[in-house]
C-alpha atoms as a PDB file:
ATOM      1  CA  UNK A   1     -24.808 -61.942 -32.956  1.00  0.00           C
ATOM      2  CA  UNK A   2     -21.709 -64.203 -32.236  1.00  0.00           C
ATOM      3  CA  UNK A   3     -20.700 -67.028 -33.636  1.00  0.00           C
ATOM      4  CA  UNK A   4     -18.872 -69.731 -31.535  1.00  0.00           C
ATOM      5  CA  UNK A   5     -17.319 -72.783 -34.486  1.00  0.00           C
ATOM      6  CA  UNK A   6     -17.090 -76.313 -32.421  1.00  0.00           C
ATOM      7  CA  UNK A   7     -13.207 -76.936 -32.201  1.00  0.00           C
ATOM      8  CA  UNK A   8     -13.375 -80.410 -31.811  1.00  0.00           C
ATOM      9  CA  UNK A   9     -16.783 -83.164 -31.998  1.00  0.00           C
ATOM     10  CA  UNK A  10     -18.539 -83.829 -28.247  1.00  0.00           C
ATOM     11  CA  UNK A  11     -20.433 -86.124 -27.620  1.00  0.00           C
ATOM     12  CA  UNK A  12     -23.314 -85.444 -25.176  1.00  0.00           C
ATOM     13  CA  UNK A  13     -25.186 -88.059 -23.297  1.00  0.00           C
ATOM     14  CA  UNK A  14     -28.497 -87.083 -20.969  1.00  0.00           C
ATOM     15  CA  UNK A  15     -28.547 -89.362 -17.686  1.00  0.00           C
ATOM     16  CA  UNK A  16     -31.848 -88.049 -17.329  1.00  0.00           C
ATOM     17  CA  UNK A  17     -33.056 -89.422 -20.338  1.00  0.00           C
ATOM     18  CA  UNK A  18     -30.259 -91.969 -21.156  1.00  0.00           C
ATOM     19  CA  UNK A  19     -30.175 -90.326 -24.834  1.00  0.00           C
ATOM     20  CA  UNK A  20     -26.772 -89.354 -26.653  1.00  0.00           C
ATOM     21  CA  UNK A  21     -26.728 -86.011 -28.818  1.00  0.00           C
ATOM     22  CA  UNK A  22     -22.783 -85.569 -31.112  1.00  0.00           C
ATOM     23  CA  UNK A  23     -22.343 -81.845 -31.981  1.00  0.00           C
ATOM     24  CA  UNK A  24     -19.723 -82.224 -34.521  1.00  0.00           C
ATOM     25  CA  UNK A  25     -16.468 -80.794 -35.277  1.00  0.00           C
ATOM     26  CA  UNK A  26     -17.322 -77.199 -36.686  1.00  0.00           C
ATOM     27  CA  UNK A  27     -20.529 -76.366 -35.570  1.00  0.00           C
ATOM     28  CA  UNK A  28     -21.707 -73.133 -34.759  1.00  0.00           C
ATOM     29  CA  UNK A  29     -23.406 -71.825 -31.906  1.00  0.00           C
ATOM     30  CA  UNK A  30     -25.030 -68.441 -30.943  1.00  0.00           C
ATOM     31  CA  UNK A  31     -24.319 -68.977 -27.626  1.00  0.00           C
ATOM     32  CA  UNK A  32     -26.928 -67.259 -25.284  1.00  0.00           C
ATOM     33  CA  UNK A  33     -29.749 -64.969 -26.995  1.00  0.00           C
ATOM     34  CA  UNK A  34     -31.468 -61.838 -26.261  1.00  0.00           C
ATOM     35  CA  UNK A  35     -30.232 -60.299 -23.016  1.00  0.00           C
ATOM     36  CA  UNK A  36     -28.310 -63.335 -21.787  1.00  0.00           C
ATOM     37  CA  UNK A  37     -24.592 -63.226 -21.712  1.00  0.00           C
ATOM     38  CA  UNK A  38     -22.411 -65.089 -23.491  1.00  0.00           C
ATOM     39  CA  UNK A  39     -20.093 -67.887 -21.383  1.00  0.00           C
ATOM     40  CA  UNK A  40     -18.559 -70.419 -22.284  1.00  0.00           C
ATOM     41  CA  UNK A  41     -20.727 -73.718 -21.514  1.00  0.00           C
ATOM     42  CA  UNK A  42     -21.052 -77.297 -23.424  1.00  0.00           C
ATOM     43  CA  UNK A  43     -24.441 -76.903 -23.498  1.00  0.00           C
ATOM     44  CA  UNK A  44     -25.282 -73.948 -25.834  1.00  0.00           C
ATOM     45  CA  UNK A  45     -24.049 -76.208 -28.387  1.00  0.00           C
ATOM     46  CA  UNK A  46     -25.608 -79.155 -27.207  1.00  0.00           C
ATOM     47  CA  UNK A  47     -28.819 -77.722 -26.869  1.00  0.00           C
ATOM     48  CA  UNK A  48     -28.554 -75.883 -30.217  1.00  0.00           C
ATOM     49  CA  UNK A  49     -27.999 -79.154 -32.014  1.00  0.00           C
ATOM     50  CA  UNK A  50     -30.921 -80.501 -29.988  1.00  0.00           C
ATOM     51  CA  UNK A  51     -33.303 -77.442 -31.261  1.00  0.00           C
ATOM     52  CA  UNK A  52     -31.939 -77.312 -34.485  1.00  0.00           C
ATOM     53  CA  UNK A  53     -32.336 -81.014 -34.825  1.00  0.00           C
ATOM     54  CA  UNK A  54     -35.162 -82.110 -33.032  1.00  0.00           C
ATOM     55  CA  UNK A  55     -33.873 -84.958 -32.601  1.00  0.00           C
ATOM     56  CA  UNK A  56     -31.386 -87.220 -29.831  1.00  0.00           C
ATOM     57  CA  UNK A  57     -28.627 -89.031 -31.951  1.00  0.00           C
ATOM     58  CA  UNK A  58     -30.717 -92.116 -32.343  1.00  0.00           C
ATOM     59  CA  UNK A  59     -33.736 -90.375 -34.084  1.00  0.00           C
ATOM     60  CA  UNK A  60     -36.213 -90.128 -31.805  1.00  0.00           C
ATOM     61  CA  UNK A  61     -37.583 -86.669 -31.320  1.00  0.00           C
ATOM     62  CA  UNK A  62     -36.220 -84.117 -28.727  1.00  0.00           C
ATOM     63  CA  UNK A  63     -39.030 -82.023 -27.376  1.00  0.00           C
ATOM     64  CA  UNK A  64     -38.528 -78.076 -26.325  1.00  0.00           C
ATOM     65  CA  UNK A  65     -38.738 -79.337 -22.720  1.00  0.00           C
ATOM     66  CA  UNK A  66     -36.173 -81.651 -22.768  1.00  0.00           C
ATOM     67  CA  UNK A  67     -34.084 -79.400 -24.901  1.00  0.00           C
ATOM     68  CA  UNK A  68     -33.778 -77.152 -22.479  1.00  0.00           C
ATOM     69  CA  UNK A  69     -33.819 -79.320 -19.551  1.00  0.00           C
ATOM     70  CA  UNK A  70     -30.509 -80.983 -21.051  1.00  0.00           C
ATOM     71  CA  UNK A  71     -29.079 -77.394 -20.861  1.00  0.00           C
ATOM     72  CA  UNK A  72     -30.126 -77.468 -17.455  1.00  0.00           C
ATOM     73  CA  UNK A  73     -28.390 -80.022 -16.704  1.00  0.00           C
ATOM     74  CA  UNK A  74     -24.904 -79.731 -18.022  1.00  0.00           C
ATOM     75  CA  UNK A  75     -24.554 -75.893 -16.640  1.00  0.00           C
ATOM     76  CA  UNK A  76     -25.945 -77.100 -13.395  1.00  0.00           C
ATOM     77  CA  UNK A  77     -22.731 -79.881 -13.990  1.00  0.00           C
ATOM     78  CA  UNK A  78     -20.510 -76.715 -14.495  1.00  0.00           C
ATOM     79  CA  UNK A  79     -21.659 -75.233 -11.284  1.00  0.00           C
ATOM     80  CA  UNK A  80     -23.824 -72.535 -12.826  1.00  0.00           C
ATOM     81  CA  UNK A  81     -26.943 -73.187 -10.717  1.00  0.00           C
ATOM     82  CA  UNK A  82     -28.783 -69.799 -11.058  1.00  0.00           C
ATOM     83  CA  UNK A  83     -27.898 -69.403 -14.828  1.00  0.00           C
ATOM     84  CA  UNK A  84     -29.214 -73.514 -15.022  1.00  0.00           C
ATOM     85  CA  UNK A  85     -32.849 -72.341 -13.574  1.00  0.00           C
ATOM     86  CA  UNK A  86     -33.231 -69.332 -15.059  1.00  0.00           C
ATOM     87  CA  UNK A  87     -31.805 -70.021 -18.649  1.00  0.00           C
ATOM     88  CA  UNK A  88     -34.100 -73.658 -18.503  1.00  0.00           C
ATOM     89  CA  UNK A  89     -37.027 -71.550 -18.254  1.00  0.00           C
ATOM     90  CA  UNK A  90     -35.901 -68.606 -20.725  1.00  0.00           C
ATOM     91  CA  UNK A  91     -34.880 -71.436 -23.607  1.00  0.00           C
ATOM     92  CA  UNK A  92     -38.285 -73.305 -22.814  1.00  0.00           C
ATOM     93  CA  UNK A  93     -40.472 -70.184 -23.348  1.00  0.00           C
ATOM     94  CA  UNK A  94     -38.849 -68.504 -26.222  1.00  0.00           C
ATOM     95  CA  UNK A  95     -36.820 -70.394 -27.713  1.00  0.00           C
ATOM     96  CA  UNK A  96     -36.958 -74.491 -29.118  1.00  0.00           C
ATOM     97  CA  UNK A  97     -36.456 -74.282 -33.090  1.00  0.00           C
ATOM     98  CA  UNK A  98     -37.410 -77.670 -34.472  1.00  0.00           C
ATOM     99  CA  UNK A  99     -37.365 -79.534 -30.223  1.00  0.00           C
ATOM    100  CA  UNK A 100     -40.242 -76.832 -30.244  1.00  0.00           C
ATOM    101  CA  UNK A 101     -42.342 -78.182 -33.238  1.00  0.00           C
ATOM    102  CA  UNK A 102     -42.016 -81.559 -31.338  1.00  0.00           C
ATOM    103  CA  UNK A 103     -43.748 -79.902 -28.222  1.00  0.00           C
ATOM    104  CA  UNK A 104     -43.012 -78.244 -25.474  1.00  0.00           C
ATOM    105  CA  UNK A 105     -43.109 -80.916 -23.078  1.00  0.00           C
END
């Protein structure tokens, strides 16, 4: 499994659910899992934080849903619309970490 360190802090914020998530500076990411290929994308480490978290930067709980909804939405942003349908739905089903314990929607 890869490894993929942060090079510099992001900050993330959802207009669809006016919420802020910070991956910092030297944070890794997995990138995609199980059969998915690897690309480079903002949003495997935003929604890693999210599901490793649980949580948006101000506390409040981050369900599996909007985990992967937020990933969703920034590869849509990069222009990857068929990866940003198909990898909301694969993230929602099997994956979710501690966004998952909050519920899936």
């Amino acid at each position: 499994m890869a490894k993929y360190p942060r090079q510099a802090t992001f900050l993330y914020h959802s207009p669809r659910y006016g919420k802020s998530v910070t991956v910092p500076f030297g944070y890794i990411s997995d990138g995609a899992s199980g059969p998915a290929v690897d690309i480079y994308s903002e949003g495997w480490w935003v929604h890693d934080v999210l599901c490793d978290r649980g949580t948006w930067d101000d506390g409040t709980p981050c369900n599996n849903w909007q985990a992967s909804t937020v990933l969703h939405d920034i590869l849509k942003q990069e222009g990857r619309w068929f990866r940003a349908i198909s990898w909301r739905w694969a993230t929602w089903l099997f994956g979710g970490g501690a966004a998952r314990a909050n519920g899936m929607t």
